[in-house]
Protein backbone atom coordinates (compact mmCIF):
# COMPACT_ATOMS: atom_id res chain seq x y z
CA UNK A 1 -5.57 -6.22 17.67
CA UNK A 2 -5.38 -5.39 14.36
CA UNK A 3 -8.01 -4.20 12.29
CA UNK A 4 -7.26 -3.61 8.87
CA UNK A 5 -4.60 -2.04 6.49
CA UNK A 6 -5.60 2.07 5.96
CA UNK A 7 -2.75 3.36 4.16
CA UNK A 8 -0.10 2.56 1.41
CA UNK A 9 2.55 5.05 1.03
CA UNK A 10 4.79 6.00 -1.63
CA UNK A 11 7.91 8.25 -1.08
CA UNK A 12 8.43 10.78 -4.42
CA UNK A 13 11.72 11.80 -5.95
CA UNK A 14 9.35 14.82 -7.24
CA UNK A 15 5.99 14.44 -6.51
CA UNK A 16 4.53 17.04 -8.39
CA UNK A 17 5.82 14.91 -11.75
CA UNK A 18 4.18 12.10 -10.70
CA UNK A 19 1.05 13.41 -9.74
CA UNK A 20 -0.36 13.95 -13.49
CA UNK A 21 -0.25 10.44 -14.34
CA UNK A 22 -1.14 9.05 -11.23
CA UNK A 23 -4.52 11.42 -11.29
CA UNK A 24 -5.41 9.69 -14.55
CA UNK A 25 -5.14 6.08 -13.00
CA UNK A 26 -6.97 6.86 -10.01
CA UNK A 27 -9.46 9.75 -11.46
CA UNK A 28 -9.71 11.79 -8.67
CA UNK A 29 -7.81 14.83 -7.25
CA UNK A 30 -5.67 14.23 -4.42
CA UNK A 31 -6.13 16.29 -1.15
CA UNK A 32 -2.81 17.75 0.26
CA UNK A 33 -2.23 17.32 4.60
CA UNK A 34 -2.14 20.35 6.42
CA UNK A 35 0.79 21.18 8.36
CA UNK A 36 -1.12 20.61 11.38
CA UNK A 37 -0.98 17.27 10.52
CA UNK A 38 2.50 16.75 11.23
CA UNK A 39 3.06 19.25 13.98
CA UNK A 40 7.19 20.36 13.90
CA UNK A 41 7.97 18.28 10.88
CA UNK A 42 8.45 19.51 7.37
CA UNK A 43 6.44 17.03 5.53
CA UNK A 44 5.07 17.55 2.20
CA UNK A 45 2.67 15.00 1.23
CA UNK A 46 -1.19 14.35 -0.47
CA UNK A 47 -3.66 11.49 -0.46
CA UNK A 48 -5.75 9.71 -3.09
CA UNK A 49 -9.22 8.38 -0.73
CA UNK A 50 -9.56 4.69 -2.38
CA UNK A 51 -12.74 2.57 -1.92
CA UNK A 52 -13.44 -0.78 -0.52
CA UNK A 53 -13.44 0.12 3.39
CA UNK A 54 -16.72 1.03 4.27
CA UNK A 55 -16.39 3.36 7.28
CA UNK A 56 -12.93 2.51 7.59
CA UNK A 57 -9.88 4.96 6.03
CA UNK A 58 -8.38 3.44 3.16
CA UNK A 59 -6.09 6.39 1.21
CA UNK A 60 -2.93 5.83 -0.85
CA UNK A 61 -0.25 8.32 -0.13
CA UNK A 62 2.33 10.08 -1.99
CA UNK A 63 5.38 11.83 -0.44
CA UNK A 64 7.78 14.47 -1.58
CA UNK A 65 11.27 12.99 -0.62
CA UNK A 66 13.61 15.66 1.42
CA UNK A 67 12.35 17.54 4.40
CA UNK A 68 11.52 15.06 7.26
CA UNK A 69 10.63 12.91 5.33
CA UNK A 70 12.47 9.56 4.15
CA UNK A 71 15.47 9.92 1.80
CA UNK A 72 15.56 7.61 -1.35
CA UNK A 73 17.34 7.06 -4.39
CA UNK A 74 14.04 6.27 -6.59
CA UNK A 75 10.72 6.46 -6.23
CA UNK A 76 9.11 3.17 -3.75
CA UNK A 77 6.33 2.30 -1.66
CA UNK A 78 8.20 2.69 1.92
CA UNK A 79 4.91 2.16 4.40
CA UNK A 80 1.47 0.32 5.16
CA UNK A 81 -0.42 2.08 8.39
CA UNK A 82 -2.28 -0.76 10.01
CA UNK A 83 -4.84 0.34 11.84
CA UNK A 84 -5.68 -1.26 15.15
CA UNK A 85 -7.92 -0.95 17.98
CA UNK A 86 -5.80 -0.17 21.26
CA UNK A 87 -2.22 0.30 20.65
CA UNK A 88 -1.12 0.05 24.18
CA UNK A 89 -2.54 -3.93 23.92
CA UNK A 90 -1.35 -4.64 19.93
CA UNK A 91 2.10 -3.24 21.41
CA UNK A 92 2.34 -5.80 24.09
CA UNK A 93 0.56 -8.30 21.56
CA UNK A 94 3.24 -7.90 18.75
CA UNK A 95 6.23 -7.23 21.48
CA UNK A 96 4.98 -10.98 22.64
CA UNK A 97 5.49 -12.37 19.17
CA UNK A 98 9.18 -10.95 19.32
CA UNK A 99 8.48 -7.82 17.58
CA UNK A 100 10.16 -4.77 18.38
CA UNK A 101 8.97 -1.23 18.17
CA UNK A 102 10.95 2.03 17.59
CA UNK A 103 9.56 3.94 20.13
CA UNK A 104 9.03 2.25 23.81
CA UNK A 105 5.87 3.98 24.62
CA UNK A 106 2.66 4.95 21.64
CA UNK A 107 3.49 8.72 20.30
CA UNK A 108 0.86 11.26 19.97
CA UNK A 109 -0.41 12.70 16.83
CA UNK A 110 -2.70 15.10 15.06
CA UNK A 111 -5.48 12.51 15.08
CA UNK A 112 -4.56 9.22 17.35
CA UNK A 113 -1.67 7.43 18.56
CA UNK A 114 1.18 5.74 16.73
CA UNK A 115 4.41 3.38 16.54
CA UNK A 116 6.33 2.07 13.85
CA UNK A 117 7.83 -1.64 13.91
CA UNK A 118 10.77 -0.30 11.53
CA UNK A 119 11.62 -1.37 7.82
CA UNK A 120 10.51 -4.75 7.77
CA UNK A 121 12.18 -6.74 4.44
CA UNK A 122 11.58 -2.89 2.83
CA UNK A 123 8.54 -1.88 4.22
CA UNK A 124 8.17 0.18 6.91
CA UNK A 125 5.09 -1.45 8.91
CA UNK A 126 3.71 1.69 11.10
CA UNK A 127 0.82 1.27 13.65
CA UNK A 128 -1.94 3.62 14.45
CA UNK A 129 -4.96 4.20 16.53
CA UNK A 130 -7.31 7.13 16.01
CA UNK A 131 -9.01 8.77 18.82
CA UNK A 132 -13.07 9.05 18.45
CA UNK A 133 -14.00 10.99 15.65
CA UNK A 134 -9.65 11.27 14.26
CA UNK A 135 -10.79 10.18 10.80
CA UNK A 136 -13.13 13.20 10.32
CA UNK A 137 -10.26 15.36 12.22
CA UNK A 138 -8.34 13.64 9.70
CA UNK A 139 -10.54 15.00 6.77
CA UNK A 140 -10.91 18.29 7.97
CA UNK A 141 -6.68 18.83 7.66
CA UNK A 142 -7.09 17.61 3.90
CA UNK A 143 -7.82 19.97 0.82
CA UNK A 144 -7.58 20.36 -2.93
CA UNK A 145 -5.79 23.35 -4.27
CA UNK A 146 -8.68 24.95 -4.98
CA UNK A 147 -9.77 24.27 -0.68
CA UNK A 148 -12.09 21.96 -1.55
CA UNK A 149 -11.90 18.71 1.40
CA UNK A 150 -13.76 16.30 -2.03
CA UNK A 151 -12.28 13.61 -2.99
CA UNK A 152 -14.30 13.12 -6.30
CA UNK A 153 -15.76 9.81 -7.21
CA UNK A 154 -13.02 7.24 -6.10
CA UNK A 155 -14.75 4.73 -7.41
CA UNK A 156 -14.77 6.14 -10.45
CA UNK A 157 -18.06 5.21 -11.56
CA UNK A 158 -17.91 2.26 -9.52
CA UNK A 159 -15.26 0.36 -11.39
CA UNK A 160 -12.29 1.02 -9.13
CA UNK A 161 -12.85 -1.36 -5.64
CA UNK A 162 -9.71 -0.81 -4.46
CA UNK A 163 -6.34 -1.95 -3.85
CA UNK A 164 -6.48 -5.23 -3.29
CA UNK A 165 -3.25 -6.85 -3.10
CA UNK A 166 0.62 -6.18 -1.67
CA UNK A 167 3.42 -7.96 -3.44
CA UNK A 168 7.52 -7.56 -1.90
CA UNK A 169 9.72 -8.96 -3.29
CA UNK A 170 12.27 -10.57 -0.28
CA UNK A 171 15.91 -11.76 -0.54
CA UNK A 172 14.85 -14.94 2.22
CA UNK A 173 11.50 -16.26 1.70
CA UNK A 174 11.20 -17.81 4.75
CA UNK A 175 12.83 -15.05 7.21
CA UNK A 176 10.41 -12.84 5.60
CA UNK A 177 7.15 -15.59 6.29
CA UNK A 178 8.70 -15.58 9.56
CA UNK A 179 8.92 -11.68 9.96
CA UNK A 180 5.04 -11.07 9.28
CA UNK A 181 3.75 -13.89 10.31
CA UNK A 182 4.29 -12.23 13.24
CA UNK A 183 3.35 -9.15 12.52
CA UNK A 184 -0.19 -10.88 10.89
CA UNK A 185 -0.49 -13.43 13.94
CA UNK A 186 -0.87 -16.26 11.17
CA UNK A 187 0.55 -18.22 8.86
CA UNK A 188 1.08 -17.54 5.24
CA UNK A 189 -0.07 -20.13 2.88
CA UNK A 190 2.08 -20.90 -0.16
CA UNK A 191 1.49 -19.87 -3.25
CA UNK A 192 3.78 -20.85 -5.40
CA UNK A 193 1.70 -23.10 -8.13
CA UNK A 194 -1.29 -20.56 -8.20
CA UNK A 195 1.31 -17.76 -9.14
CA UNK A 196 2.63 -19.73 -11.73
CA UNK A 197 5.86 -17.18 -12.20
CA UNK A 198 8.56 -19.60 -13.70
CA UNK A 199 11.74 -18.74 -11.21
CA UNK A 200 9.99 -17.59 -8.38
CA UNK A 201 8.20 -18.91 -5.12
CA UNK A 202 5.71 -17.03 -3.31
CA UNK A 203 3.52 -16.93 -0.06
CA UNK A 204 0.62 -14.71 0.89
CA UNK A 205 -0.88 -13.51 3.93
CA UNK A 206 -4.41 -12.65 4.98
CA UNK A 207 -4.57 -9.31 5.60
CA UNK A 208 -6.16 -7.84 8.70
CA UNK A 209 -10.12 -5.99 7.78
CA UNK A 210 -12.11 -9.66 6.83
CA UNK A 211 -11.52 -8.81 2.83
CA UNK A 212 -12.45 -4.77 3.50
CA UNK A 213 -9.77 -3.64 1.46
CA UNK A 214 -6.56 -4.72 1.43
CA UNK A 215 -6.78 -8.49 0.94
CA UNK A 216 -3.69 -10.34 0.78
CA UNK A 217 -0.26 -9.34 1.36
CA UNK A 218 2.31 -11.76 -0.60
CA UNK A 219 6.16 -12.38 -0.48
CA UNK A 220 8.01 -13.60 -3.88
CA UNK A 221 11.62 -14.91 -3.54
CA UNK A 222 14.02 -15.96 -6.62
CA UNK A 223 13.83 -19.63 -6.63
CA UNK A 224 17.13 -21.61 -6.43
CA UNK A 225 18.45 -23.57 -9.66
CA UNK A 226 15.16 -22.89 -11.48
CA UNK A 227 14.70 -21.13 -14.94
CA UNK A 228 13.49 -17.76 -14.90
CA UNK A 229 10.91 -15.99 -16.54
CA UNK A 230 10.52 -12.23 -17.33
CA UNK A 231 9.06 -11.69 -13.53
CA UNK A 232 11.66 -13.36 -11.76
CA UNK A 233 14.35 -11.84 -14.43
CA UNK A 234 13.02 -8.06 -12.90
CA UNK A 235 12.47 -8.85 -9.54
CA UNK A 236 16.07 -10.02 -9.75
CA UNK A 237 17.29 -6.81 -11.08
CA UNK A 238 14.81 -4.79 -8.47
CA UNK A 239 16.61 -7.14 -5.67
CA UNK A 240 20.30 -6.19 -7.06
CA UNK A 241 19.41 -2.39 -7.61
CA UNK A 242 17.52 -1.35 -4.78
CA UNK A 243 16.83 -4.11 -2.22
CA UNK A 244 14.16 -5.35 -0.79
CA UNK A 245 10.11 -4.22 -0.76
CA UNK A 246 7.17 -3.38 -2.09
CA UNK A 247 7.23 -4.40 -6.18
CA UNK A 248 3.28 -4.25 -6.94
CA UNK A 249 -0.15 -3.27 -5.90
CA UNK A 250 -3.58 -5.20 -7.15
CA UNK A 251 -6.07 -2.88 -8.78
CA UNK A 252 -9.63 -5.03 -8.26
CA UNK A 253 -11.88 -3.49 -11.13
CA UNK A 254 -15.63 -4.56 -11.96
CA UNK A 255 -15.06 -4.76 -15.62
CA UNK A 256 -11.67 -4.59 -17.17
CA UNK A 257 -13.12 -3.95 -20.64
CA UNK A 258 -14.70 -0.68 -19.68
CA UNK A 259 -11.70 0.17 -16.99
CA UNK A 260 -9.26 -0.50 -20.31
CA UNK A 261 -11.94 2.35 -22.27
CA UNK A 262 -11.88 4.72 -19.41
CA UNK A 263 -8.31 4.38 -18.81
CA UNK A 264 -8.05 5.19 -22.84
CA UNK A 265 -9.98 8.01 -22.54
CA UNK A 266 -7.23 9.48 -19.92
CA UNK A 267 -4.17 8.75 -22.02
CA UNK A 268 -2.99 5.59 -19.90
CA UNK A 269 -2.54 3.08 -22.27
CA UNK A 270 -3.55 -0.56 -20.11
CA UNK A 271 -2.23 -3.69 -21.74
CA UNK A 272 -4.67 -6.21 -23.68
CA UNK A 273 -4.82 -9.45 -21.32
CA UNK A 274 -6.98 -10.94 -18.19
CA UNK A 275 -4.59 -9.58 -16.07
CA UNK A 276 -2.73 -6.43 -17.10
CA UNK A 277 0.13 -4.27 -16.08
CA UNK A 278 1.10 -0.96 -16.06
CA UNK A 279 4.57 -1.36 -15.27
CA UNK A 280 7.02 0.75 -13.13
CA UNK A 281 4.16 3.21 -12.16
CA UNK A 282 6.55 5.30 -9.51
CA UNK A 283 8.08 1.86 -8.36
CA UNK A 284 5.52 -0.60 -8.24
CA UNK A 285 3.71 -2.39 -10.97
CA UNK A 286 -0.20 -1.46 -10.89
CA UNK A 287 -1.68 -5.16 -11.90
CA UNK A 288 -5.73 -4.65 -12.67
CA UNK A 289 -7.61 -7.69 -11.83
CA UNK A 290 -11.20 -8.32 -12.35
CA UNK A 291 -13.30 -8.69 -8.79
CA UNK A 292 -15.94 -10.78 -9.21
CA UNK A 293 -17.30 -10.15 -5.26
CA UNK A 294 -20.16 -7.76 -4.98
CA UNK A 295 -18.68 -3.69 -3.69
CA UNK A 296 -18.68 -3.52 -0.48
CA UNK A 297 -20.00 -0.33 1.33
């Protein structure tokens, strides 16, 4: 079964560019993976910790393209790691749904056991199960520069609750439901009047975790013979210039008026607005949305 979605990944033209900015819009320093990690593989790669899990392992990850690592023309999102509980059983589960996975039996790894179900509509959906005690095995193969294994305060100062939402944009709305509804073992429910985006239609899914974390996961498709607005105008554009996939991530703050100051503070300039935007951040829009619900711990 699944249990809950532990990792978002983004693949880097250069990663060391990007890491300034991204520092200042999640406020902590990143920890880099030690080769042991990735036994054979010449991975370079370094994880912000994010909040909102409790026990669980909820990190966003950055990847330097090249090496053995995926090849892109721009920067993207390219994975989610759902965890899961046995991935022998969530195997034969999802392979029951008509799913398909790369490998035909669970590969080994530093800290557990994985698969990968493939590029799904542009995002690779890769399956994990740590072994007792992998996620402080895990921790232990992470460090600053400096060798420091502290992620800082990543709520910073308990206004950041995570990443609450996952937005792709699809070419077929409904072979995409289709797609991860069985991955998700439910139903989406539409939500195309409560996302109000003239152009556009959109579903989301429950994610996996019982709102630890990750939240919803949603699909937006261009709406036939309907006027556009400025959303559907750039989804359009991200459709005809580099397919299919991840186009935003949900920032859940406590108080968007102080988030706004701290942000400030750090030279990130956030948008006036109940909902804003910082735009293109590496490939995906970062929307920050005030969370009402009490942290979770």
């Amino acid at each position: 079964m699944l249990t809950n979605i532990y990792v978002i990944d983004y693949v880097l033209k250069d990663l060391e560019g990007a890491k300034d900015r991204l520092d200042r819009i999640f406020g902590t320093e990143p920890l880099w993976i030690h080769p042991d990690m990735t036994p054979g593989q010449s991975i370079t790669a370094m994880y912000y910790q994010l909040p909102g899990n409790g026990e669980m392992s909820h990190a966003l990850g950055l990847f330097q393209e090249g090496g053995d690592s995926i090849r892109v023309p721009e920067d993207r999102i390219f994975l989610i790691g759902v965890m899961c509980d046995n991935l022998p059983a969530t195997m034969a589960e999802l392979r029951g749904r008509g799913l398909e996975f790369a490998h035909p039996e669970p590969q080994t790894y530093a800290v557990g056991e994985s698969n990968t179900l493939g590029t799904l509509h542009g995002l690779e959906v890769f399956i994990a199960c740590h072994v007792p005690g992998g996620e402080k095995k895990a921790r232990e193969m992470m460090f600053t520069r400096d060798g420091s294994s502290d992620f800082g305060d990543e709520t910073q100062g308990g206004l950041f609750r995570g990443i609450g939402g996952i937005d792709l944009v699809v070419a077929d709305l409904e072979a995409a439901r289709e797609t991860y509804a069985k991955v998700f073992g439910s139903d989406a429910v539409d939500t195309t009047a409560r996302s109000a985006e003239p152009g556009l239609r959109s579903v989301h899914f429950k994610a996996p975790g019982n709102g630890w974390g990750v939240r919803e996961v949603g699909l937006y498709a261009l709406a036939d013979g309907e006027t556009r607005g400025r959303l559907a105008e750039r989804l359009s554009s991200i459709i005809a210039s580099r397919g299919e996939g991840v186009f935003r991530l949900d920032m859940l703050m406590s108080d968007l008026d102080a988030a706004r100051a701290l942000l400030a503070g750090r030279g990130i300039d956030l948008p006036a607005g109940p909902s804003p935007i910082l735009e293109d951040i590496n490939g995906a829009d970062l929307r920050f949305v005030a969370d009402a619900a009490p942290a979770r711990s």
